[in-house]
Protein backbone atom coordinates (compact mmCIF):
# COMPACT_ATOMS: atom_id res chain seq x y z
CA UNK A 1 -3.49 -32.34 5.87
CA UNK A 2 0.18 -31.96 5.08
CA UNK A 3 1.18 -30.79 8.26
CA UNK A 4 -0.62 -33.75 10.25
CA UNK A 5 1.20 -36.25 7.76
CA UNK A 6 4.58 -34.77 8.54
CA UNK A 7 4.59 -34.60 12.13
CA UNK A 8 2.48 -37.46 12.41
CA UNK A 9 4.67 -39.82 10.48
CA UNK A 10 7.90 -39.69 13.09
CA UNK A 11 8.34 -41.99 15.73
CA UNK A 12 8.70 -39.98 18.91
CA UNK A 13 12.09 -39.53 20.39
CA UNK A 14 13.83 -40.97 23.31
CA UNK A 15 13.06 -38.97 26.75
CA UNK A 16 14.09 -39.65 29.90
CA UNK A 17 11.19 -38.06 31.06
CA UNK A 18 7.80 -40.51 31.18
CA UNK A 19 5.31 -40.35 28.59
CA UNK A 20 2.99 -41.62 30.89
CA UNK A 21 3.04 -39.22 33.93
CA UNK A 22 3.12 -36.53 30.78
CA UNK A 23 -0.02 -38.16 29.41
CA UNK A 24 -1.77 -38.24 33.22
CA UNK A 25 -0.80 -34.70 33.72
CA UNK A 26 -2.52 -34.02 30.59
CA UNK A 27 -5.56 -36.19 31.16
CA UNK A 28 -5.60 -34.57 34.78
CA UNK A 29 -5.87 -31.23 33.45
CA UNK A 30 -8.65 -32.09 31.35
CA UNK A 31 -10.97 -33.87 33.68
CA UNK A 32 -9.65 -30.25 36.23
CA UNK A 33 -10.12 -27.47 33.96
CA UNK A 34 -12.87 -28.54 31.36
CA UNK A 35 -15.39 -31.46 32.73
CA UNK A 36 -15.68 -30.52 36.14
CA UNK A 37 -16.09 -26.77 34.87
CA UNK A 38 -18.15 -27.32 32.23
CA UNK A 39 -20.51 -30.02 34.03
CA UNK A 40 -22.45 -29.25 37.18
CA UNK A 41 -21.98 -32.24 39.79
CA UNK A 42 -19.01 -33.82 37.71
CA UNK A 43 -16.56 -33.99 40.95
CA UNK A 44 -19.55 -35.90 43.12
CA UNK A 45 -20.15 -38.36 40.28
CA UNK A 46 -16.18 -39.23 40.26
CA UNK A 47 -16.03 -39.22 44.34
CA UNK A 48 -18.66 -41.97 43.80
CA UNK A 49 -16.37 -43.61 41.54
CA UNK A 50 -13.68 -43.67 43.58
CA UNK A 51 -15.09 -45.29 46.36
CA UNK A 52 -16.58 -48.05 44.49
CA UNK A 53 -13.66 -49.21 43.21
CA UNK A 54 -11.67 -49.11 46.74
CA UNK A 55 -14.74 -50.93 48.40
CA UNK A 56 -13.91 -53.43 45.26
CA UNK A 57 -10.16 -53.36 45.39
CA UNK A 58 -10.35 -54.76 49.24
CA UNK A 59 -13.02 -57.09 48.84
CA UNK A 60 -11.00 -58.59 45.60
CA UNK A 61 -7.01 -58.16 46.71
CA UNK A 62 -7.77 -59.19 50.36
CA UNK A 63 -10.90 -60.31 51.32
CA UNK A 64 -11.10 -63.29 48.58
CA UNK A 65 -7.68 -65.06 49.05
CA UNK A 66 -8.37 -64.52 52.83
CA UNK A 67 -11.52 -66.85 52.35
CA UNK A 68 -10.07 -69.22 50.11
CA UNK A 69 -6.99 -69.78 52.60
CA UNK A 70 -9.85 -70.07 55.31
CA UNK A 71 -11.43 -72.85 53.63
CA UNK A 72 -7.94 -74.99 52.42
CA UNK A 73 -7.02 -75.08 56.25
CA UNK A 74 -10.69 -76.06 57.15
CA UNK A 75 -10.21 -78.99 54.87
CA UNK A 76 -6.87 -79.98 56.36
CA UNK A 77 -7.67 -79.10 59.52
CA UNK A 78 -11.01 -80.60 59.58
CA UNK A 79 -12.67 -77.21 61.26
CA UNK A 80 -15.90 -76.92 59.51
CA UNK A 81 -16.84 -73.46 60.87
CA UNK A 82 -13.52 -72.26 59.33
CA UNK A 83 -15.12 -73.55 55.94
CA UNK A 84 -18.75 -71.91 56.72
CA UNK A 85 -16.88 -68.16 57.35
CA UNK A 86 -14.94 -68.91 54.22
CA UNK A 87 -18.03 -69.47 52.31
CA UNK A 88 -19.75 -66.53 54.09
CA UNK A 89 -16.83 -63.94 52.90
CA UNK A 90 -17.49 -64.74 49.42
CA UNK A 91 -21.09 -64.56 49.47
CA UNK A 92 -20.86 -61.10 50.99
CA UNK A 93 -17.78 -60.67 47.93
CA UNK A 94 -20.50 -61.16 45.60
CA UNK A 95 -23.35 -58.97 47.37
CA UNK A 96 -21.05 -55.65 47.14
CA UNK A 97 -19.54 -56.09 43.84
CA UNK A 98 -23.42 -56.29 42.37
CA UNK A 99 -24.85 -53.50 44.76
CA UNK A 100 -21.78 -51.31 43.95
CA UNK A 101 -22.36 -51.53 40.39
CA UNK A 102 -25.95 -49.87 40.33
CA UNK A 103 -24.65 -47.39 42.14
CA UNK A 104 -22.15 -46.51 39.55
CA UNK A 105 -24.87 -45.91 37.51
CA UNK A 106 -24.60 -42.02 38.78
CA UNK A 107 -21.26 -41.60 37.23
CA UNK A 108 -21.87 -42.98 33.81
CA UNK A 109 -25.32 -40.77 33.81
CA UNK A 110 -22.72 -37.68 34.05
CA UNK A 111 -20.57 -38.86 31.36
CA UNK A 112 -23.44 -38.97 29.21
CA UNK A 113 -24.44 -35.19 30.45
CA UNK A 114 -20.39 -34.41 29.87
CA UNK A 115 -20.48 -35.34 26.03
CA UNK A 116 -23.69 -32.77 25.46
CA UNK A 117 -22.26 -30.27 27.26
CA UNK A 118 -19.04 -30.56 25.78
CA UNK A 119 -20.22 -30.43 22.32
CA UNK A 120 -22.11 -27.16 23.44
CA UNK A 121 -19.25 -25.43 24.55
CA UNK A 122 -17.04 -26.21 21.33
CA UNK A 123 -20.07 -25.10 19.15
CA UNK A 124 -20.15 -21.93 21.01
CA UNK A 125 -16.54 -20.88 20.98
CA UNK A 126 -16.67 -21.61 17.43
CA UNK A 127 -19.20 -18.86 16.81
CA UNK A 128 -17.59 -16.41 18.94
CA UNK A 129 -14.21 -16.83 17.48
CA UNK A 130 -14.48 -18.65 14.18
CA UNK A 131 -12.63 -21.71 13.41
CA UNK A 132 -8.53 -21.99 11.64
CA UNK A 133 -8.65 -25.58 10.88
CA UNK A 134 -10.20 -26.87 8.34
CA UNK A 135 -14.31 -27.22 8.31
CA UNK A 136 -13.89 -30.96 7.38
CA UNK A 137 -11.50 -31.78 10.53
CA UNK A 138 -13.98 -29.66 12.86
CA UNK A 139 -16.99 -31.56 12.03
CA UNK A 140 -14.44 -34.57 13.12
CA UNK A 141 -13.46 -33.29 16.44
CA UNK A 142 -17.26 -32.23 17.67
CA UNK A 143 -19.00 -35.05 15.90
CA UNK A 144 -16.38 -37.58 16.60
CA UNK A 145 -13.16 -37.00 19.04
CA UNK A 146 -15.97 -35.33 21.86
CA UNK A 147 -16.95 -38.81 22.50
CA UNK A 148 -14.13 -40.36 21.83
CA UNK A 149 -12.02 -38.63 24.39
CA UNK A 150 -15.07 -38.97 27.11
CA UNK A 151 -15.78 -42.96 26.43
CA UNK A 152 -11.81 -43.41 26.58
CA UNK A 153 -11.07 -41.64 29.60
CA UNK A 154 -14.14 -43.41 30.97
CA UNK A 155 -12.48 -46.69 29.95
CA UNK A 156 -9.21 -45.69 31.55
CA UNK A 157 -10.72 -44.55 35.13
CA UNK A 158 -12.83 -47.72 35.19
CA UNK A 159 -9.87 -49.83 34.23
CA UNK A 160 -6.85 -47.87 35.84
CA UNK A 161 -8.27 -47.37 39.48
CA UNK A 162 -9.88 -50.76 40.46
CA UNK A 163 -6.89 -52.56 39.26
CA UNK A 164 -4.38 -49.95 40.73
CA UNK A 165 -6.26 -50.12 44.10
CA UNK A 166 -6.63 -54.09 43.76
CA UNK A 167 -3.01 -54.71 42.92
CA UNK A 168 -1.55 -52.69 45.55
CA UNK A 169 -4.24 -54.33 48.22
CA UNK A 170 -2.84 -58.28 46.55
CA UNK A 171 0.47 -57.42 46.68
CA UNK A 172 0.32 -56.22 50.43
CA UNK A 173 -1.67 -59.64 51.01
CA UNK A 174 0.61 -61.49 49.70
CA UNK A 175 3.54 -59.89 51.97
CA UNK A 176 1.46 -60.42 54.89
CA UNK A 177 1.28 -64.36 53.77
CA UNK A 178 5.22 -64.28 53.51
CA UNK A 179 7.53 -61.32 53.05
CA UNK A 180 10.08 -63.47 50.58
CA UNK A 181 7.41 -64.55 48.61
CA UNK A 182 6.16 -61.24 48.82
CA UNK A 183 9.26 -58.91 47.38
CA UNK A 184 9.50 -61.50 44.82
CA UNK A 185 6.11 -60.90 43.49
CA UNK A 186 6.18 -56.98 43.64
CA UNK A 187 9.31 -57.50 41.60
CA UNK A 188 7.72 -59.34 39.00
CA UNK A 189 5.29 -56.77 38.72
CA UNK A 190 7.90 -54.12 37.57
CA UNK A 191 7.94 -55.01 33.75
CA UNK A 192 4.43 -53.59 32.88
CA UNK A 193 4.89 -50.62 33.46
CA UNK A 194 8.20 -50.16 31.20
CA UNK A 195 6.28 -52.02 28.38
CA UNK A 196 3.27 -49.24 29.54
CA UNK A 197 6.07 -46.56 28.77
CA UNK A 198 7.38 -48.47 25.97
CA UNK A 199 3.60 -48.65 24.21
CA UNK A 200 2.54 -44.79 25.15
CA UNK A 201 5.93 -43.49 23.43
CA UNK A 202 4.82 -44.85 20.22
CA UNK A 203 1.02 -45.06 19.69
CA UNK A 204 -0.16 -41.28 20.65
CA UNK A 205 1.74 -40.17 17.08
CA UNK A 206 -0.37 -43.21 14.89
CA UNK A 207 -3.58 -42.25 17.27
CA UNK A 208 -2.98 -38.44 16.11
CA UNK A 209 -2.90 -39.77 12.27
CA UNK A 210 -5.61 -42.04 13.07
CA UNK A 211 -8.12 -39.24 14.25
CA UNK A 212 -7.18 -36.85 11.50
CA UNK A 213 -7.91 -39.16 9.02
CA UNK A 214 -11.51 -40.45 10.64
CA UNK A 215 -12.43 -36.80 10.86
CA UNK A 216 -12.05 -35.74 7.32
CA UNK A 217 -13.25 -38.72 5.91
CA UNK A 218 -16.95 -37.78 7.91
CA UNK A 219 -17.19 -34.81 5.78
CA UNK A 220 -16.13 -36.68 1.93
CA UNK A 221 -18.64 -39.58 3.66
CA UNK A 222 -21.62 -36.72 3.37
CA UNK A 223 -20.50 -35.39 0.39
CA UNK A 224 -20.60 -39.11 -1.10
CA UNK A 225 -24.33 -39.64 0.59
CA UNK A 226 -25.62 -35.80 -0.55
CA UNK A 227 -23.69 -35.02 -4.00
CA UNK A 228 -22.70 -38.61 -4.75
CA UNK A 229 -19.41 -36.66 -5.29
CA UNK A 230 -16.31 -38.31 -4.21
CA UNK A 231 -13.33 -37.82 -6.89
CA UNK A 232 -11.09 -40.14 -5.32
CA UNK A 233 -9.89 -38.09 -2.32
CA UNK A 234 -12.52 -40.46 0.25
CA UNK A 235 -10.20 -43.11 -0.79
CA UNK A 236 -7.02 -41.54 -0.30
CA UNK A 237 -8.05 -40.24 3.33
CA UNK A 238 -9.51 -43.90 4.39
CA UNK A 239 -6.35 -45.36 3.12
CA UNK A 240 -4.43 -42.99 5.49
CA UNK A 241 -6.54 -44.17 7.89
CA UNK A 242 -6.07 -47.84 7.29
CA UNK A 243 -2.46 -47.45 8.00
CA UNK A 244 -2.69 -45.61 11.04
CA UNK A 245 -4.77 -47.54 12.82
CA UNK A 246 -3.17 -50.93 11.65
CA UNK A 247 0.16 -48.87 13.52
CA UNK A 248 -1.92 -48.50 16.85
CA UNK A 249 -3.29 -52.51 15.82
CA UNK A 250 0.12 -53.80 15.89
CA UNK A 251 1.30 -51.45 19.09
CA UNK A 252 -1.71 -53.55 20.85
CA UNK A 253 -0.46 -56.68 20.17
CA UNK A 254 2.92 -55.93 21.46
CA UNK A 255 1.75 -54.98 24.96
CA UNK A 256 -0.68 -57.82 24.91
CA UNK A 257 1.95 -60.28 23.69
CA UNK A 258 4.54 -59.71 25.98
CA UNK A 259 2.00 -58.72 29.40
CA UNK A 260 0.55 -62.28 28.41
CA UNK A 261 4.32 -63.92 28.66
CA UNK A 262 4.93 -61.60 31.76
CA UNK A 263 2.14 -62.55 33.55
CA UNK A 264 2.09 -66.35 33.11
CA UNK A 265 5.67 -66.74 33.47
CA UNK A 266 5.18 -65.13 36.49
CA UNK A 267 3.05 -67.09 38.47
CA UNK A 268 4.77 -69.47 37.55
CA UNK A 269 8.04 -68.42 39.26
CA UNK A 270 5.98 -67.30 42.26
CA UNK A 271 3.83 -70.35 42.48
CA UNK A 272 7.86 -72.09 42.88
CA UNK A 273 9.38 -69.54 44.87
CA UNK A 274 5.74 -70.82 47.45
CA UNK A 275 6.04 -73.97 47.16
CA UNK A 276 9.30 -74.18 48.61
CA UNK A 277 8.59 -72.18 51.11
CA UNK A 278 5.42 -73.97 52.17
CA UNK A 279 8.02 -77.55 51.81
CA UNK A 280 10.16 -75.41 54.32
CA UNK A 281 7.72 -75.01 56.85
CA UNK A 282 7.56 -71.53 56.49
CA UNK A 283 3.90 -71.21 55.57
CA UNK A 284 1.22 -73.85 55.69
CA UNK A 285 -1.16 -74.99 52.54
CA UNK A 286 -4.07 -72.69 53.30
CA UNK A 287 -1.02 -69.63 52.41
CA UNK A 288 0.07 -71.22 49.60
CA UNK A 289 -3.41 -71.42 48.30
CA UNK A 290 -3.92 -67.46 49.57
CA UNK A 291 -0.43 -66.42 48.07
CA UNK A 292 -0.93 -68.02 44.45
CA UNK A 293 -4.80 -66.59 44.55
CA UNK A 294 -3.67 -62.87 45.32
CA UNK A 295 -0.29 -63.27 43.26
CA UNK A 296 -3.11 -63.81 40.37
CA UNK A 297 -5.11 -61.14 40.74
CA UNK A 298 -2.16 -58.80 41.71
CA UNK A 299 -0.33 -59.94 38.03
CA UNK A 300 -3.88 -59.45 36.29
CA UNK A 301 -4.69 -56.06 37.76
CA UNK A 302 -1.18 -54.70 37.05
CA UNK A 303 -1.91 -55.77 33.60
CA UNK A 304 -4.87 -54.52 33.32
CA UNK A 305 -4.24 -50.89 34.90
CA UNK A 306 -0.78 -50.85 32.60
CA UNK A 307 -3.24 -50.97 29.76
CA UNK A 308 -5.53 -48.42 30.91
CA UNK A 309 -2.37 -45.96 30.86
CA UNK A 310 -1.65 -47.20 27.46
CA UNK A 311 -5.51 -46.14 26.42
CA UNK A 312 -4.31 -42.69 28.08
CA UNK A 313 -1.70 -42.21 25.55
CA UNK A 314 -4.58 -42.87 22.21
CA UNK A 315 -6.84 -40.44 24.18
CA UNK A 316 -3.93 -37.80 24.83
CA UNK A 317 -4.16 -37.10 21.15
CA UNK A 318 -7.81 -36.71 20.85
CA UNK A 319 -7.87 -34.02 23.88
CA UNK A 320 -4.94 -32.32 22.03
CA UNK A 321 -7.47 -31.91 19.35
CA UNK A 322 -10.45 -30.74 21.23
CA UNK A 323 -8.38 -28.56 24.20
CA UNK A 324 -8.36 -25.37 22.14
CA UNK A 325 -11.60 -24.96 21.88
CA UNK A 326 -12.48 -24.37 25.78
CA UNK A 327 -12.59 -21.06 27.07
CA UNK A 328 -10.19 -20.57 29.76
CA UNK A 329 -7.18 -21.99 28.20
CA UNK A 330 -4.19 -20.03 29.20
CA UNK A 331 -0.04 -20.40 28.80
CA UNK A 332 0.42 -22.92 31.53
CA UNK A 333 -2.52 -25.19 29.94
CA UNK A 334 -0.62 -24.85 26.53
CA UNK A 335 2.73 -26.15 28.46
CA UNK A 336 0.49 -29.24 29.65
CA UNK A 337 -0.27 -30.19 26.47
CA UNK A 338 3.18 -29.44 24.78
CA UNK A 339 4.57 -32.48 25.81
CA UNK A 340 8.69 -33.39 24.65
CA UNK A 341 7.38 -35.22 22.00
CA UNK A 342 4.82 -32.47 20.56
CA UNK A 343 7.57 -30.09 21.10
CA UNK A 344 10.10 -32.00 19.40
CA UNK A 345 8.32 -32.39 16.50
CA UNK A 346 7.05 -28.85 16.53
CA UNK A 347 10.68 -27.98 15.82
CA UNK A 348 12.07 -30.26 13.12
């Protein structure tokens, strides 16, 4: 446990090298050389996936401020069957967003499959070679981190590509409504992914800490319920615990602080930056309703998928714990997950 405190205690370094495309590459390799290995039909379940969300990200990005600019120049213009098709586009909006959501039901069936099998595999390869950590930290990582690293990277492809795909398709949708509005609003969308960078640096080290400490404390937790022995060292290890995860806590408040002041500001600027356009001549109100609709859901996805990356960085330290027990794993995989940061602290 001393070992996890010390490394686990420094903040990670500066890098000019990007803790998140370290923490993708490492999330990449997971999904690549464990879960679609170790699970029969894994990659067809995530092609589903895919698609959904790319069926959603048009429908949402494009299709819905193109119907709600529809029906602001049927008003003005007085062209009822404008209004009708405007209607009609967000009735069929709502038909594929429910009928594509039972059919995600495939994938999350296969995550479910993922966690037994993974569990399976780790309990094997610990009775064919034995375990070096200590018995109270394994327990942690089957009973514990298994699920934890599945249900997060769930949470991060179900949050990172719908709002990756929808952003992009909003911020092309607002270009095609006016290319100065336009460049503004992909400019605005810059600063969540350096507070993305800025969050990932810092919470993988209290996430580490954080799962350490939950592990051991599942093994004093049955020694409490079986021997009602406990000798003070459950409250030492939930204590550790406490502080870690007020660390990640207070991380997650930072991104959501400042996204929150990001994103509202914003709109703000970009609902302006419209406005005088539209008082220009240069687009009409139907636009300006179109632009400040997609500029909203461009701002929230970009938010949103920012966040999922940040998720990436908590669940990079759970697959750190859980890599070395799948067969396979060879000097290139150990490079993958030796990140800067791992390796600087492997040396101090």
């Amino acid at each position: 446990m001393d070992s996890t405190e010390d490394t686990t205690s420094r903040m990670p370094p500066y890098s000019l090298r990007s803790k998140l495309l370290d923490d993708f590459r490492i999330t990449i390799s997971f999904i690549g050389k464990v879960a679609l290995k170790k699970v029969n039909g894994f990659s067809k379940s995530m092609a589903i996936m895919v698609s959904v969300f790319l069926v959603r990200a048009i429908v949402g990005g494009n299709i819905v401020p193109q119907a709600i600019s529809r029906i602001v120049n049927a008003l003005k213009d007085e062209a009822l069957n404008t209004a009708i098709f405007g209607f009609w586009l967000f009735i069929v909006s709502a038909i594929i967003y429910a009928a594509t959501e039972f059919i995600l039901f495939k994938y999350f069936k296969k995550l479910a499959e993922t966690i037994i099998a993974l569990k399976k595999s780790v309990i094997d390869s610990i009775r064919a070679n034995g375990i070096s950590d200590s018995p109270e930290d394994v327990v942690g990582r089957i009973s514990s981190d298994i699920d934890f690293v599945i249900w997060n990277m769930n949470a991060v492809l179900v949050t990172l590509l719908p709002n990756i795909f929808t952003g992009i398709v909003a911020a092309y949708t607002v270009l095609n409504f006016n290319m100065y509005v336009g460049l503004v609003t992909v400019f605005t969308l810059t600063p969540y992914l350096m507070l993305a960078e800025y969050y990932s640096r810092r919470v993988e080290i209290a996430r580490l800490e954080e799962r350490h400490e939950y592990s051991v404390s599942i093994a004093y937790i049955r020694d409490v319920v079986y021997w009602r022995q406990e000798n003070g060292f459950l409250s030492q290890v939930l204590s550790k615990w406490y502080r870690a995860i007020l660390r990640v806590m207070w991380y997650d408040r930072v991104y959501w602080g400042v996204s929150f002041f990001t994103q509202f500001t914003s709109i703000g600027i970009i609902s302006f930056v419209a406005v005088l356009q539209a008082y220009n001549g240069a687009i009409d109100v139907g636009s300006l309703a179109g632009i400040i609709s997609a500029t909203i859901n461009a701002h929230s996805a970009l938010l949103n998928a920012m966040w999922a990356l940040c998720i990436q960085g908590q669940n990079v330290a759970a697959i750190k714990r859980i890599y070395v027990y799948f067969h396979g794993m060879n000097q290139r995989d150990r490079g993958v997950l030796e990140t800067p940061l791992m390796q600087t602290m492997r040396r101090r």
